[in-house]
Protein backbone atom coordinates (compact mmCIF):
# COMPACT_ATOMS: atom_id res chain seq x y z
CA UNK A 1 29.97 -4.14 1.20
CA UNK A 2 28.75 -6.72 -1.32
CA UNK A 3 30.02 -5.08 -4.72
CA UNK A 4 28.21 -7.83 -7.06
CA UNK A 5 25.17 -6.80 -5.64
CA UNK A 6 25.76 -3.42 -5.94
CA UNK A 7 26.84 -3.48 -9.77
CA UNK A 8 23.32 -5.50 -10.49
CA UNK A 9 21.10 -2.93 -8.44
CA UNK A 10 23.03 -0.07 -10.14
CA UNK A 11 22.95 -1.03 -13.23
CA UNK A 12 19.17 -0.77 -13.09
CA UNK A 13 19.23 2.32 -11.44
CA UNK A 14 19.50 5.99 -12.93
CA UNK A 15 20.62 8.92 -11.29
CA UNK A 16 18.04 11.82 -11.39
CA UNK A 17 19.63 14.50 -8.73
CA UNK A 18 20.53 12.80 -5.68
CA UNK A 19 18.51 10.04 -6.17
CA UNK A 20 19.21 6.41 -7.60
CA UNK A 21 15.87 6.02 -9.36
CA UNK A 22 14.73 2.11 -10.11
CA UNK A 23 14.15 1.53 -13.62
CA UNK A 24 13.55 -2.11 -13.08
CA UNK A 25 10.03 -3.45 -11.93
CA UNK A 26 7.53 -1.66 -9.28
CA UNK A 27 5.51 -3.84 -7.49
CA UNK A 28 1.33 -3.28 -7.33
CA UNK A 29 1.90 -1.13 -3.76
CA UNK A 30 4.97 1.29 -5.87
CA UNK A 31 8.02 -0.97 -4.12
CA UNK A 32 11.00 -1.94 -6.31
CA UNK A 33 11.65 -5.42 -7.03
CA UNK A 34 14.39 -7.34 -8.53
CA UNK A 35 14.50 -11.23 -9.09
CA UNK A 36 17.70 -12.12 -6.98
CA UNK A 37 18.72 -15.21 -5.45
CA UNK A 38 15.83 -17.39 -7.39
CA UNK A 39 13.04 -15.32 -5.92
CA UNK A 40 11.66 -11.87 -6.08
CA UNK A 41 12.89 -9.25 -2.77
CA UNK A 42 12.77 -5.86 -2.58
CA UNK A 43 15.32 -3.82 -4.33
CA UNK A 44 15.33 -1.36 -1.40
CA UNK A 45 16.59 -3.96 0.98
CA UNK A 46 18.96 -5.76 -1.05
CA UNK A 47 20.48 -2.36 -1.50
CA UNK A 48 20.74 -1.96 2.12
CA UNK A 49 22.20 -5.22 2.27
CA UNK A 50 25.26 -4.19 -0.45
CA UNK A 51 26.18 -1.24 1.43
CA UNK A 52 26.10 -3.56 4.66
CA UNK A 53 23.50 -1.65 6.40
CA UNK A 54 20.95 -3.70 8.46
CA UNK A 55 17.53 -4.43 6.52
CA UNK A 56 15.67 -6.79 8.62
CA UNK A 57 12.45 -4.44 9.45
CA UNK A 58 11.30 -5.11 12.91
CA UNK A 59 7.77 -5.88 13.68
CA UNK A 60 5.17 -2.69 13.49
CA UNK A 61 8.16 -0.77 11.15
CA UNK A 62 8.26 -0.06 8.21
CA UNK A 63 11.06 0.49 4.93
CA UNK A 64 10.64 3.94 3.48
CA UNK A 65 11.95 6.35 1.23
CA UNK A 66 12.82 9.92 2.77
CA UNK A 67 13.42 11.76 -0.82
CA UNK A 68 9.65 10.96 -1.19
CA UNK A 69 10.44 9.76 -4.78
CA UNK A 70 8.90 6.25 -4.57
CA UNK A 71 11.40 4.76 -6.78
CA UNK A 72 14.31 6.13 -5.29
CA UNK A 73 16.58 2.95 -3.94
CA UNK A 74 19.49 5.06 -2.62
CA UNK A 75 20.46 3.30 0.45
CA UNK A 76 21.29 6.89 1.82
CA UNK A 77 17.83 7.81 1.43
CA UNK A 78 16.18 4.59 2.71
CA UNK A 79 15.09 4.17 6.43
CA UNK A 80 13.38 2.11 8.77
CA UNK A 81 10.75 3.92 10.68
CA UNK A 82 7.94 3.02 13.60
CA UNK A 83 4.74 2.30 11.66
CA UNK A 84 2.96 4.85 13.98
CA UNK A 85 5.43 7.68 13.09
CA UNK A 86 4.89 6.74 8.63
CA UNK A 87 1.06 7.06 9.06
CA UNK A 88 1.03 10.62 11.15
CA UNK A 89 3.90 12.19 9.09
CA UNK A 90 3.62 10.35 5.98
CA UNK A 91 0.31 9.15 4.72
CA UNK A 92 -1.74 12.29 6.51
CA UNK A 93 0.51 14.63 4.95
CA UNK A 94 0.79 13.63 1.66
CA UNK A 95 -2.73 13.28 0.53
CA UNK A 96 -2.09 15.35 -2.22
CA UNK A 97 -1.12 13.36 -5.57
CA UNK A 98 -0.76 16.70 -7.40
CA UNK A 99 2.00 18.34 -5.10
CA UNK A 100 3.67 14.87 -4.70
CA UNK A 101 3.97 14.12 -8.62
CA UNK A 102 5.26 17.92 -8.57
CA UNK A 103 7.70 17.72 -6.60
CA UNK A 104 9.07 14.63 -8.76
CA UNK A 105 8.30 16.05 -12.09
CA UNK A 106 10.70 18.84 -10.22
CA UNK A 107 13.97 16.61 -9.83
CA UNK A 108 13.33 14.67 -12.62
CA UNK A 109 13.60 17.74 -14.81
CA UNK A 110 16.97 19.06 -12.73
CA UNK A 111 18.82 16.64 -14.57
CA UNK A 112 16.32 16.86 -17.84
CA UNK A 113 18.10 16.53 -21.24
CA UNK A 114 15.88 19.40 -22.16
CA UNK A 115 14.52 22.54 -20.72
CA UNK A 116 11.55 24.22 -20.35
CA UNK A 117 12.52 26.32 -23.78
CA UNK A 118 13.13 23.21 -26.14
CA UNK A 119 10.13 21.21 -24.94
CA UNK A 120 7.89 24.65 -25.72
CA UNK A 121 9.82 24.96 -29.45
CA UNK A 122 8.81 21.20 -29.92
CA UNK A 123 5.15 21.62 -29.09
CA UNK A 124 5.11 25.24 -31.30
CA UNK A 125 6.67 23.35 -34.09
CA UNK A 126 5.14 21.80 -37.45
CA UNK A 127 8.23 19.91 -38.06
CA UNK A 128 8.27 16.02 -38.54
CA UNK A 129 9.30 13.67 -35.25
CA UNK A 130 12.13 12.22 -36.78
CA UNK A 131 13.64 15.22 -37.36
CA UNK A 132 12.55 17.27 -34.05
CA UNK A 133 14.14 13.92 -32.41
CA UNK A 134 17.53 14.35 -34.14
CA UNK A 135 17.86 17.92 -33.67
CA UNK A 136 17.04 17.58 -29.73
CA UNK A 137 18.92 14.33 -28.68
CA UNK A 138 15.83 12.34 -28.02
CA UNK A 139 13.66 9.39 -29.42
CA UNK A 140 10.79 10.45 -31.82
CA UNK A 141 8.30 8.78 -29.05
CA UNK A 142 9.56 11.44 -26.15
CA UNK A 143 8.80 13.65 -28.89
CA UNK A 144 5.51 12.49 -29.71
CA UNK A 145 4.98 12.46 -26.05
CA UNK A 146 5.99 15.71 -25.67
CA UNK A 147 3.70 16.64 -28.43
CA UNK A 148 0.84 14.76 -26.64
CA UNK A 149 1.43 16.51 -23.45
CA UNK A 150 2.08 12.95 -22.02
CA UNK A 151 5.98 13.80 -21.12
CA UNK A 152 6.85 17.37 -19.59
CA UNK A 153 3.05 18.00 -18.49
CA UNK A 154 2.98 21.12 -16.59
CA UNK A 155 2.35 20.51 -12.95
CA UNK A 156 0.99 23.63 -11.76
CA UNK A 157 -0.40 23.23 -8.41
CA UNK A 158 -3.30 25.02 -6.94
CA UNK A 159 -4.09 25.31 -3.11
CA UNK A 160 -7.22 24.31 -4.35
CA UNK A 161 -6.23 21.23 -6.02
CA UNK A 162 -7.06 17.24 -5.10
CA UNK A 163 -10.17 18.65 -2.87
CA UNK A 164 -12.46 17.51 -6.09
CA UNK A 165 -15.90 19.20 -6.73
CA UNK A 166 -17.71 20.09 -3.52
């Protein structure tokens, strides 16, 4: 186990239920990255690499996250599957961006500073940022956000929804 390694990958990381969730950069394709070694690698791997698991991924495989929270980089949750099996179970099944981001929204808000309650008394409430912020806990821009309906959006899902206007 490489411990220096696993400090600097950590100490990007934040815990959000089981998850270590990457708070560093995301690639274009939604991978995490980290500059390490005088180049940039996937922060998925390296973390593989700290907890001396193997991370070399074989030809037609591919790395993937099975908490299905695309910047998870807990090495427990990280696996190396055929490419064949990630298309059928992966990609045709989870063609729905609504359900996915619910699901996320979901854990993120297991280990939420606030609840359901709060963020409703915040958007009923006439009060000034600043001081909404220092009553809750939080920054005045999660408030404003909050206010905006940019944080906390509700994530109702249909069985209707992603199949666009027909």
């Amino acid at each position: 186990m490489n411990t220096e390694l696993l400090k600097k990958l950590e100490s990007r990381c934040e815990e959000v239920g089981d998850c270590l969730e990457w708070q560093g950069h995301i690639s274009a394709t939604g991978s995490p990255r980290i500059y390490h070694d005088s180049r940039v690698q996937s922060a998925r791997k390296l973390m593989l690499q700290a907890h001396g698991k193997p991370s070399e991924v074989p030809l037609k495989h591919k790395l993937v996250c099975t908490c299905e929270n695309h910047r998870c980089v807990n090495a427990d949750h990280i696996a190396i599957v055929p490419l064949a099996k990630f298309v059928r179970e992966r990609l045709v099944a989870n063609t729905n961006h609504q359900i996915r981001a619910a699901k996320i929204a979901k854990a993120r808000r297991k280990s939420a500073k606030l609840t359901a309650d709060d963020v409703a008394a915040i958007r009923a409430s006439d009060e000034a940022d600043h001081i909404l912020a220092e009553r809750y806990g939080v920054s005045r821009s999660y408030v404003s956000g909050i206010q905006a309906r940019t944080k906390w959006r509700d994530h109702s899902v249909s069985p209707w929804a992603g199949m666009g206007a027909r």
